[in-house]
Protein backbone atom coordinates (compact mmCIF):
# COMPACT_ATOMS: atom_id res chain seq x y z
CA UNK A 1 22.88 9.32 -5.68
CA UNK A 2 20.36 6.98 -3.85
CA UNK A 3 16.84 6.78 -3.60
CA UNK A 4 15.03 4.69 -1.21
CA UNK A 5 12.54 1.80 -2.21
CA UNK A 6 9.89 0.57 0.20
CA UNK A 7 7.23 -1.99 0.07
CA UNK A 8 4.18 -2.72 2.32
CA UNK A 9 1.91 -5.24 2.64
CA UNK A 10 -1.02 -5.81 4.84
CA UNK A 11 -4.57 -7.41 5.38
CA UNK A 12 -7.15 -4.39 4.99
CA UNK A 13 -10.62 -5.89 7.03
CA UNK A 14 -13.70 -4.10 5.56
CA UNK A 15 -17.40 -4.33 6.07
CA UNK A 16 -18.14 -7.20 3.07
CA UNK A 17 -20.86 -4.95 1.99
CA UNK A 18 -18.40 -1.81 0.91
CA UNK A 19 -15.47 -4.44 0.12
CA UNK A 20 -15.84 -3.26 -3.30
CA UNK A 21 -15.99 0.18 -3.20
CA UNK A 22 -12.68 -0.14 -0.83
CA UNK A 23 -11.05 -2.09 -3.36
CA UNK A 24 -11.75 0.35 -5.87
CA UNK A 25 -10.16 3.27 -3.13
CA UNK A 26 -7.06 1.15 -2.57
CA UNK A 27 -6.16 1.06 -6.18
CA UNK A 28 -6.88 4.95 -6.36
CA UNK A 29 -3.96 4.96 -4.31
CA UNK A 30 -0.43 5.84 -5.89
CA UNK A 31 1.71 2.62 -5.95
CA UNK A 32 -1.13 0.82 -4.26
CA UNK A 33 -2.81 -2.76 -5.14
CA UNK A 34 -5.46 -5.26 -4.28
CA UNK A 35 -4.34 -8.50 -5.20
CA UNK A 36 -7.56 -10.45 -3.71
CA UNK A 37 -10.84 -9.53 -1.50
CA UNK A 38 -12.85 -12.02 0.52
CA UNK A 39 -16.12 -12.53 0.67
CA UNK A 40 -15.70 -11.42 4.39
CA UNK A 41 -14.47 -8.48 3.50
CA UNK A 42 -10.33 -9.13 4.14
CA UNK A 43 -8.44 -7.41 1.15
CA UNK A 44 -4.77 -8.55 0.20
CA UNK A 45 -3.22 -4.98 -0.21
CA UNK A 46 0.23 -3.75 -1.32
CA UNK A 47 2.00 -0.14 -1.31
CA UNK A 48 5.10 0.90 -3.01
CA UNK A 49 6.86 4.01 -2.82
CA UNK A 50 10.08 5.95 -2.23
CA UNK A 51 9.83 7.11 0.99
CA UNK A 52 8.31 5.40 4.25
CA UNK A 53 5.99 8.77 4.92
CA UNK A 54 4.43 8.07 1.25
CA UNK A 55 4.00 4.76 2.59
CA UNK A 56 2.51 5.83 5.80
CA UNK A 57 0.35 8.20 4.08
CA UNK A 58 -1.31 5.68 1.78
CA UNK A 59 -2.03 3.35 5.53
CA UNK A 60 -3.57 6.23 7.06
CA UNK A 61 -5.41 7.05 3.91
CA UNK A 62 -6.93 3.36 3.93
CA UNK A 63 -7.49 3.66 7.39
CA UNK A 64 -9.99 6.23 6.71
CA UNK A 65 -11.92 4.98 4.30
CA UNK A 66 -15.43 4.55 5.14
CA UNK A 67 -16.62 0.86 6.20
CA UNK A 68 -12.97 0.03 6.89
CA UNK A 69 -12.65 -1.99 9.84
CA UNK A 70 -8.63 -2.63 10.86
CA UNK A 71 -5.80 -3.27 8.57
CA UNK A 72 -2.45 -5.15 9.47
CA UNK A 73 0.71 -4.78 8.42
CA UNK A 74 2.28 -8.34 7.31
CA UNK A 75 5.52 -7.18 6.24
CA UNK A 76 7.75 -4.41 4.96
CA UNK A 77 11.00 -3.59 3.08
CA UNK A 78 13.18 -0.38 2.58
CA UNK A 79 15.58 -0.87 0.06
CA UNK A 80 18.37 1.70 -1.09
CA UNK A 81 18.91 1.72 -5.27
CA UNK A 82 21.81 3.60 -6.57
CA UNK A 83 21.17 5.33 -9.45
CA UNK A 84 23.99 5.70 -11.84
CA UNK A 85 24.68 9.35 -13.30
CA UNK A 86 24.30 9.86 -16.59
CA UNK A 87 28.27 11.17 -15.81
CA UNK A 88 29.41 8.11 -14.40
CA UNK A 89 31.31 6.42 -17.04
């Protein structure tokens, strides 16, 4: 059987004065993380998940956060793992 793998990660611009409050939002999020914020307001964000919707989700979600101003997407990866059966010998 195999299950997909996808990673996101993108550049989340937010008024400076609700960066935190964002941040806090983001990593609300399931499989989401802020790895830095700005003092401008730019958040390093990235998503995991097993399915590109649950990914899209999560964007659209940030997207409508209040005091969010854009976010980018810098790059992203579908992988497929194969996960053994407990069957398999």
């Amino acid at each position: 059987m195999t299950q997909e793998y996808h990673v996101t990660s993108l550049v989340v611009h937010a008024a400076p004065s609700q960066a935190n409050v964002i941040s806090k939002a983001i990593e609300a999020l399931p499989g989401a993380e802020v790895h830095a914020t700005s003092p401008e307001g730019k958040l390093v964000v990235t998503l995991e998940g097993s399915t590109q919707r649950a990914i899209l989700d999560n964007v659209e979600a940030i997207n409508a956060l209040n005091g969010v101003l854009s976010s980018s997407l810098i790059y992203h990866q579908s992988e497929q793992e194969q996960q053994v059966s407990e069957e398999t010998p």
